[in-house]
C-alpha atoms as a PDB file:
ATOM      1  CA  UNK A   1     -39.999  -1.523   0.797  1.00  0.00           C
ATOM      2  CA  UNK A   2     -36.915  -0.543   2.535  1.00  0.00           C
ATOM      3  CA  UNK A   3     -33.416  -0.302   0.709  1.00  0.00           C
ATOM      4  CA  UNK A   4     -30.763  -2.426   1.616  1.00  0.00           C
ATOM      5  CA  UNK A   5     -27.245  -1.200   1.318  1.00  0.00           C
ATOM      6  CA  UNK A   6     -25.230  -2.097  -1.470  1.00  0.00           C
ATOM      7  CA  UNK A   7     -22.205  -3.447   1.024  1.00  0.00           C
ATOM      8  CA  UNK A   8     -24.842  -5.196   2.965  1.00  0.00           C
ATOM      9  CA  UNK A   9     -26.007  -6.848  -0.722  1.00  0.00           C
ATOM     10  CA  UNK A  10     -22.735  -7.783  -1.535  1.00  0.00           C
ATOM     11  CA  UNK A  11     -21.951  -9.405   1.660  1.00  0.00           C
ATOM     12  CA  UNK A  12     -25.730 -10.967   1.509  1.00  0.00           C
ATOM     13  CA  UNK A  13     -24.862 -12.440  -1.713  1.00  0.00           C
ATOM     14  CA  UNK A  14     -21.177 -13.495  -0.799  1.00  0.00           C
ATOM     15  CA  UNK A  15     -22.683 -15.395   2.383  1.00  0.00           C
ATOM     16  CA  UNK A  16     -25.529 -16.979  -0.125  1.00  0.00           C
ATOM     17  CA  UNK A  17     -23.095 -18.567  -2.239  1.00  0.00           C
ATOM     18  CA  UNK A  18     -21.106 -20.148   0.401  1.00  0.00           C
ATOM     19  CA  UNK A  19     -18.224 -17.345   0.792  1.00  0.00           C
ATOM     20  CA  UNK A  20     -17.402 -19.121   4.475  1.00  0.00           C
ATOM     21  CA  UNK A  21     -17.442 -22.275   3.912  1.00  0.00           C
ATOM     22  CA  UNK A  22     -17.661 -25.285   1.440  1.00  0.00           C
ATOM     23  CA  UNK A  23     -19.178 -29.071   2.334  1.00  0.00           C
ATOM     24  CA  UNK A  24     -19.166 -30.423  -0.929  1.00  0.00           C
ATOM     25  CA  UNK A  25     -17.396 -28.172  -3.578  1.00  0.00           C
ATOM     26  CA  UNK A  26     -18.102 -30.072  -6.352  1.00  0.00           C
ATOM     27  CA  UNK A  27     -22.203 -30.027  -7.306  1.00  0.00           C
ATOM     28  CA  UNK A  28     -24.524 -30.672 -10.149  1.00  0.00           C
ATOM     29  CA  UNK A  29     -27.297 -31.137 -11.783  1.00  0.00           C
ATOM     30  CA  UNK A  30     -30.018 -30.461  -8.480  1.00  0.00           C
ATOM     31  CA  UNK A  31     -27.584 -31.002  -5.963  1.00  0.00           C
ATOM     32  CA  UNK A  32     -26.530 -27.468  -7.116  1.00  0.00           C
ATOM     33  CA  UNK A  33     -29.501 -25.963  -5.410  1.00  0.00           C
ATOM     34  CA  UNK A  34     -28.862 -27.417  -2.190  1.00  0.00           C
ATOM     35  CA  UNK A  35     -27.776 -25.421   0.714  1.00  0.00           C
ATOM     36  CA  UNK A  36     -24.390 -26.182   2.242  1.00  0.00           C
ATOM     37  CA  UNK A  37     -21.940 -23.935   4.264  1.00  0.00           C
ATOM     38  CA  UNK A  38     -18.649 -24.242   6.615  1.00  0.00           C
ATOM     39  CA  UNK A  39     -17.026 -21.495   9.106  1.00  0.00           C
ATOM     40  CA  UNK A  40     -14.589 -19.391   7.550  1.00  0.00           C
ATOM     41  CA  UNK A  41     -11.781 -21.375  10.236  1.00  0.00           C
ATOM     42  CA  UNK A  42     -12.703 -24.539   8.695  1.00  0.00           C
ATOM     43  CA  UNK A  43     -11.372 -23.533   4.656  1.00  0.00           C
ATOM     44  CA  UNK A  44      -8.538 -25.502   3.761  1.00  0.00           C
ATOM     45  CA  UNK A  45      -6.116 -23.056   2.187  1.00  0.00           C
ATOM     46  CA  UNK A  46      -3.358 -23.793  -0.494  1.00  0.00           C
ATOM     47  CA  UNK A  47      -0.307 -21.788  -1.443  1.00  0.00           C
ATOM     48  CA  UNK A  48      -1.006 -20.424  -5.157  1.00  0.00           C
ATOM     49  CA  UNK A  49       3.097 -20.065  -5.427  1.00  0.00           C
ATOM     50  CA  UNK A  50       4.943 -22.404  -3.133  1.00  0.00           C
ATOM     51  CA  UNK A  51       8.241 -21.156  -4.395  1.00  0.00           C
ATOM     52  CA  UNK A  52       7.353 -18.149  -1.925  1.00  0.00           C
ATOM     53  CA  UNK A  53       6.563 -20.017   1.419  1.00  0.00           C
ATOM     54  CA  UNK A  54       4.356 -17.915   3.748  1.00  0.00           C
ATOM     55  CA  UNK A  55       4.547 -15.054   1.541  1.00  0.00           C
ATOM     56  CA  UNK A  56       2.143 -16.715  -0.733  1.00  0.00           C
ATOM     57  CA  UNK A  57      -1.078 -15.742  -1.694  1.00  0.00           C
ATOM     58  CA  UNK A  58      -3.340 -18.555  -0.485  1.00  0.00           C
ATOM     59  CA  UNK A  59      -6.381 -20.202  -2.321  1.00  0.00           C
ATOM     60  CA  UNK A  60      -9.763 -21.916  -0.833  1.00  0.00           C
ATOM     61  CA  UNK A  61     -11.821 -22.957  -3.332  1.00  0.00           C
ATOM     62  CA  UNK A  62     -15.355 -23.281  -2.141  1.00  0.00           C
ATOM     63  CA  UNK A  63     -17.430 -24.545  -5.235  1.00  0.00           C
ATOM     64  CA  UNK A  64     -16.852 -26.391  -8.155  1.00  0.00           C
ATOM     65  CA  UNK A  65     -20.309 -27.129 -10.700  1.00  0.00           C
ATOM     66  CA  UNK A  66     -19.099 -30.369 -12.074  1.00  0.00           C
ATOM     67  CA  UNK A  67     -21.807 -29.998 -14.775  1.00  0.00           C
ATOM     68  CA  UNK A  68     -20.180 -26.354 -15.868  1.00  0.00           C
ATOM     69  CA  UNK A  69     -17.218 -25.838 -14.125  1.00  0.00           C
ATOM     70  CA  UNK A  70     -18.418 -22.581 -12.847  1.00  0.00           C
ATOM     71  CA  UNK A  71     -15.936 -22.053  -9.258  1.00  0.00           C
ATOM     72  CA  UNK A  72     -16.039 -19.947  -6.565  1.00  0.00           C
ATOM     73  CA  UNK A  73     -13.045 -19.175  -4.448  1.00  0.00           C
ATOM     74  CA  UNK A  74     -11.263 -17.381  -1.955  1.00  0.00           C
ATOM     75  CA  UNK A  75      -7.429 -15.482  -2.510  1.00  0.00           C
ATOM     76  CA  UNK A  76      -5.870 -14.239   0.495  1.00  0.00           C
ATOM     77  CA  UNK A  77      -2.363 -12.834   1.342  1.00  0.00           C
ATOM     78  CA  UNK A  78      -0.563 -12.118   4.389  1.00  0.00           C
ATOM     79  CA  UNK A  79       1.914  -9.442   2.919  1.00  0.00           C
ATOM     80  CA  UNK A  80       1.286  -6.760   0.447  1.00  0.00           C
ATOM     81  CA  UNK A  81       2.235  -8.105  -3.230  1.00  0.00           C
ATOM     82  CA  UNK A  82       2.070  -7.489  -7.028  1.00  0.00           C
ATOM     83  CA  UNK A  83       0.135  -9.589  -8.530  1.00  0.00           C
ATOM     84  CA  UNK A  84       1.853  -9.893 -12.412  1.00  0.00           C
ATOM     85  CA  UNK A  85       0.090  -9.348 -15.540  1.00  0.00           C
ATOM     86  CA  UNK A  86      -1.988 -12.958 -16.067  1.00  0.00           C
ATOM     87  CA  UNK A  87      -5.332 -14.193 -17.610  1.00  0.00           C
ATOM     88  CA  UNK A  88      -8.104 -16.822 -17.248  1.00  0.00           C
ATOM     89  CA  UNK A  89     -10.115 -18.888 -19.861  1.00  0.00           C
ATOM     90  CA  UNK A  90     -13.231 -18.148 -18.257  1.00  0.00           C
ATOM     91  CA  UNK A  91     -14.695 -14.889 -16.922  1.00  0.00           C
ATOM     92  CA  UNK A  92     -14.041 -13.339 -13.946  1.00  0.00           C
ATOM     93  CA  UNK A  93     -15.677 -11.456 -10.786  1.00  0.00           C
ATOM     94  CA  UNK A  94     -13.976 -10.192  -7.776  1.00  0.00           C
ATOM     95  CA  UNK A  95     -15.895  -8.798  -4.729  1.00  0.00           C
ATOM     96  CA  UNK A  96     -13.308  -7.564  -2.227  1.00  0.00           C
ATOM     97  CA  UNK A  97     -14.008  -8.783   1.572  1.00  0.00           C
ATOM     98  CA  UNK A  98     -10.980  -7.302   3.329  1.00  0.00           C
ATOM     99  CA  UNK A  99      -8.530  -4.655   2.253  1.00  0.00           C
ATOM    100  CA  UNK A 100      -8.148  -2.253  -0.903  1.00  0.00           C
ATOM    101  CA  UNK A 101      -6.712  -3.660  -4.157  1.00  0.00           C
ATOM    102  CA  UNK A 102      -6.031  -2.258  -7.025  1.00  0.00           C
ATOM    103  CA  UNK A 103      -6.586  -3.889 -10.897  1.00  0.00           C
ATOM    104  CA  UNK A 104      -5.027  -2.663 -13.923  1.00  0.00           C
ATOM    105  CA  UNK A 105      -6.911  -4.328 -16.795  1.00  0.00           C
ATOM    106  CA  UNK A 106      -7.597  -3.160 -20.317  1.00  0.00           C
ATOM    107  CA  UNK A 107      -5.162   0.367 -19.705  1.00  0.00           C
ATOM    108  CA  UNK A 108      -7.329   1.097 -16.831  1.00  0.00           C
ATOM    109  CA  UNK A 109      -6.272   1.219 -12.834  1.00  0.00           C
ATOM    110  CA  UNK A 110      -9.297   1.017 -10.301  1.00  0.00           C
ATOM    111  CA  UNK A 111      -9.058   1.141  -6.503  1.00  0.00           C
ATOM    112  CA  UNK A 112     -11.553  -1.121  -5.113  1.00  0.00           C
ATOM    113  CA  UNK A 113     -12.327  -1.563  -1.364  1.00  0.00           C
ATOM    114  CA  UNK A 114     -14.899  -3.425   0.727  1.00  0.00           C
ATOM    115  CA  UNK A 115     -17.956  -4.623  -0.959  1.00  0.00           C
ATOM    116  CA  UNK A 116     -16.722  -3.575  -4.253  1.00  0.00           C
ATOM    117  CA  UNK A 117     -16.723  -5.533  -7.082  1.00  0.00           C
ATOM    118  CA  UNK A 118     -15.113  -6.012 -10.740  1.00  0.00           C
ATOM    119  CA  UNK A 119     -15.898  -8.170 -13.847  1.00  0.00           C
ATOM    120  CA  UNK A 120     -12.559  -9.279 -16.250  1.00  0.00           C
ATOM    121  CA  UNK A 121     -14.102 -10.589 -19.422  1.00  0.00           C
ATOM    122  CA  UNK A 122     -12.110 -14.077 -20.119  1.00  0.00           C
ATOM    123  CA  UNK A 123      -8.627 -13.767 -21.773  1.00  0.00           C
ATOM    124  CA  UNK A 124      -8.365 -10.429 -20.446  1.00  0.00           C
ATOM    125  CA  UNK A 125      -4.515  -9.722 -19.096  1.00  0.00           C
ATOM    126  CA  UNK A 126      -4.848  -7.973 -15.792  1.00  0.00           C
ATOM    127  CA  UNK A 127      -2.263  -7.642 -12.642  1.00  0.00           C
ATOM    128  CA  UNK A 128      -3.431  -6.332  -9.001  1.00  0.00           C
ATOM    129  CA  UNK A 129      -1.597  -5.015  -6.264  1.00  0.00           C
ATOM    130  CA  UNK A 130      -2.977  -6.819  -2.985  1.00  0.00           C
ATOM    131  CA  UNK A 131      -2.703  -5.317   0.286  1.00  0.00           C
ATOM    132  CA  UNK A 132      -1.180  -7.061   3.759  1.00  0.00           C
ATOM    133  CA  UNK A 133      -4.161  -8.905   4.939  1.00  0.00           C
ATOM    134  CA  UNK A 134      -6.617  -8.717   1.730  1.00  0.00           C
ATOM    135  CA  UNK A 135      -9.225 -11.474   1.026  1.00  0.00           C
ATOM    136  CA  UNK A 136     -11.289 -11.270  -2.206  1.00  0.00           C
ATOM    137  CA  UNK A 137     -14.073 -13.546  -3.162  1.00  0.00           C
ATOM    138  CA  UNK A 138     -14.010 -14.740  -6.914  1.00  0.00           C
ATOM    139  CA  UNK A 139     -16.307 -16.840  -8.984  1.00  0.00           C
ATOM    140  CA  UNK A 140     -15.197 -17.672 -12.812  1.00  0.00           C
ATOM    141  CA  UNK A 141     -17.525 -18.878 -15.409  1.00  0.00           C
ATOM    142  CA  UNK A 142     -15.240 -22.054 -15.800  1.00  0.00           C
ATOM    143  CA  UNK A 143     -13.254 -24.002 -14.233  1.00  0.00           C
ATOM    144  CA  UNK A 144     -10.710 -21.846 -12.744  1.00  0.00           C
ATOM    145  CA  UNK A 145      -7.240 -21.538 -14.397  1.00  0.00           C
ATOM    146  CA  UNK A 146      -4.107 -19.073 -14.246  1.00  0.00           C
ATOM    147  CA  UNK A 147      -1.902 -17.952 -17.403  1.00  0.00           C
ATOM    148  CA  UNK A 148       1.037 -15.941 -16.310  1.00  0.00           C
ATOM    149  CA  UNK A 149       2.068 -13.825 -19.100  1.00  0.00           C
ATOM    150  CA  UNK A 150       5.556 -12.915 -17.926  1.00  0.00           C
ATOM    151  CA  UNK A 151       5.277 -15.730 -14.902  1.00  0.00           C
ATOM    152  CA  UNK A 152       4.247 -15.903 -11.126  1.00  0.00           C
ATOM    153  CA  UNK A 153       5.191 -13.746  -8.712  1.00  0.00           C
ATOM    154  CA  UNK A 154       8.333 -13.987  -6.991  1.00  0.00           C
ATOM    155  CA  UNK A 155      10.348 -12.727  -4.022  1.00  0.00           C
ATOM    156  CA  UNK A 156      10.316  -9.223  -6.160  1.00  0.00           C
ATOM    157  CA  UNK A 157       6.749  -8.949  -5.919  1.00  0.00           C
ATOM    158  CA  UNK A 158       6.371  -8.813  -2.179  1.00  0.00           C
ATOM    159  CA  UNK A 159       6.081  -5.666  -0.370  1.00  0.00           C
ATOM    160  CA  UNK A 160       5.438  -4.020  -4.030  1.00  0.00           C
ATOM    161  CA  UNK A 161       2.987  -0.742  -3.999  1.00  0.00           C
ATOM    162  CA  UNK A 162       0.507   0.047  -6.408  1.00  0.00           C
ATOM    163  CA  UNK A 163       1.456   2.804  -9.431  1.00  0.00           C
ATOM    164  CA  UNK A 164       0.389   6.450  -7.881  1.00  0.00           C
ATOM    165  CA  UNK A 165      -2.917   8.026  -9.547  1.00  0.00           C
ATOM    166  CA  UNK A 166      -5.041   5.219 -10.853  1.00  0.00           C
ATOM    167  CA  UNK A 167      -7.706   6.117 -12.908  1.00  0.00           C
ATOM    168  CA  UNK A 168     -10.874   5.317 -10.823  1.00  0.00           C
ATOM    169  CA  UNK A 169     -11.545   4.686  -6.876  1.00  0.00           C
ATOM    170  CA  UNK A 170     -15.090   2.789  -6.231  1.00  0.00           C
END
């Protein structure tokens, strides 16, 4: 049997779950098994901080299990940001589509291009530096929800580079 590459996985699985597109987001019970899909030009995005206008990371979110609350989603940005420190009730997973981002959770700094992934147990405080352009694919085991520790970004956080040295590059 011949290997498949791990990128080509990830973007296999990404594609499976509906990572370009969403019919109807909210699913249960066996309607959760059903196919459905959308072109990536046909998301409808949101502004995660409106305070910040175009500068704003955006948010798509493609599924919602009405039976679990399990969601899948989309963040993109237009301009390079910081990302404050911040946590979720549920668990998360990144897979990064476009870009190179950078997480700082639990004292440690990873690098992660395309195709990589990350798992932040729920609760967790974490902070990322995104890069101009970056699109990451996210599910959380829950419905999806953002504590700010210190608050949202703001005007400061644009344009913001990662710390030097991080402690891992996948």
């Amino acid at each position: 049997m011949k290997k498949t590459s791990t990128l080509a996985r990830v973007v296999l699985s990404a594609l499976s779950v509906g990572v370009f597109g969403f019919a109807d987001t909210e699913q249960t019970g066996p309607a959760a098994v059903h196919y459905f899909s959308v072109n990536y030009k046909d998301i409808a995005w949101q502004k995660i901080v409106p305070e910040l206008g175009n500068d704003s990371p955006e948010i798509a979110i493609l599924r919602v299990d009405s039976g679990t609350g399990v969601t899948h989603l989309l963040i993109r940005n237009s301009r390079q940001m910081h990302v404050p420190r911040h946590w979720h009730s549920a668990n998360e997973t990144h897979t990064i589509l476009a870009g190179t981002m950078v997480f700082e959770c639990e004292g440690k700094m990873d690098v992660l291009g395309p195709g990589s992934f990350n798992y932040i147990p729920s609760k967790s405080i974490h902070q990322a530096w995104l890069p101009q352009g970056g699109l990451v694919f996210i599910t959380v085991d829950a419905p999806w929800d953002n504590n700010w520790v210190e608050g949202p970004p703001t005007r400061a956080d644009i344009g913001v580079k990662p710390p030097l040295a991080p402690t891992s590059k996948k």
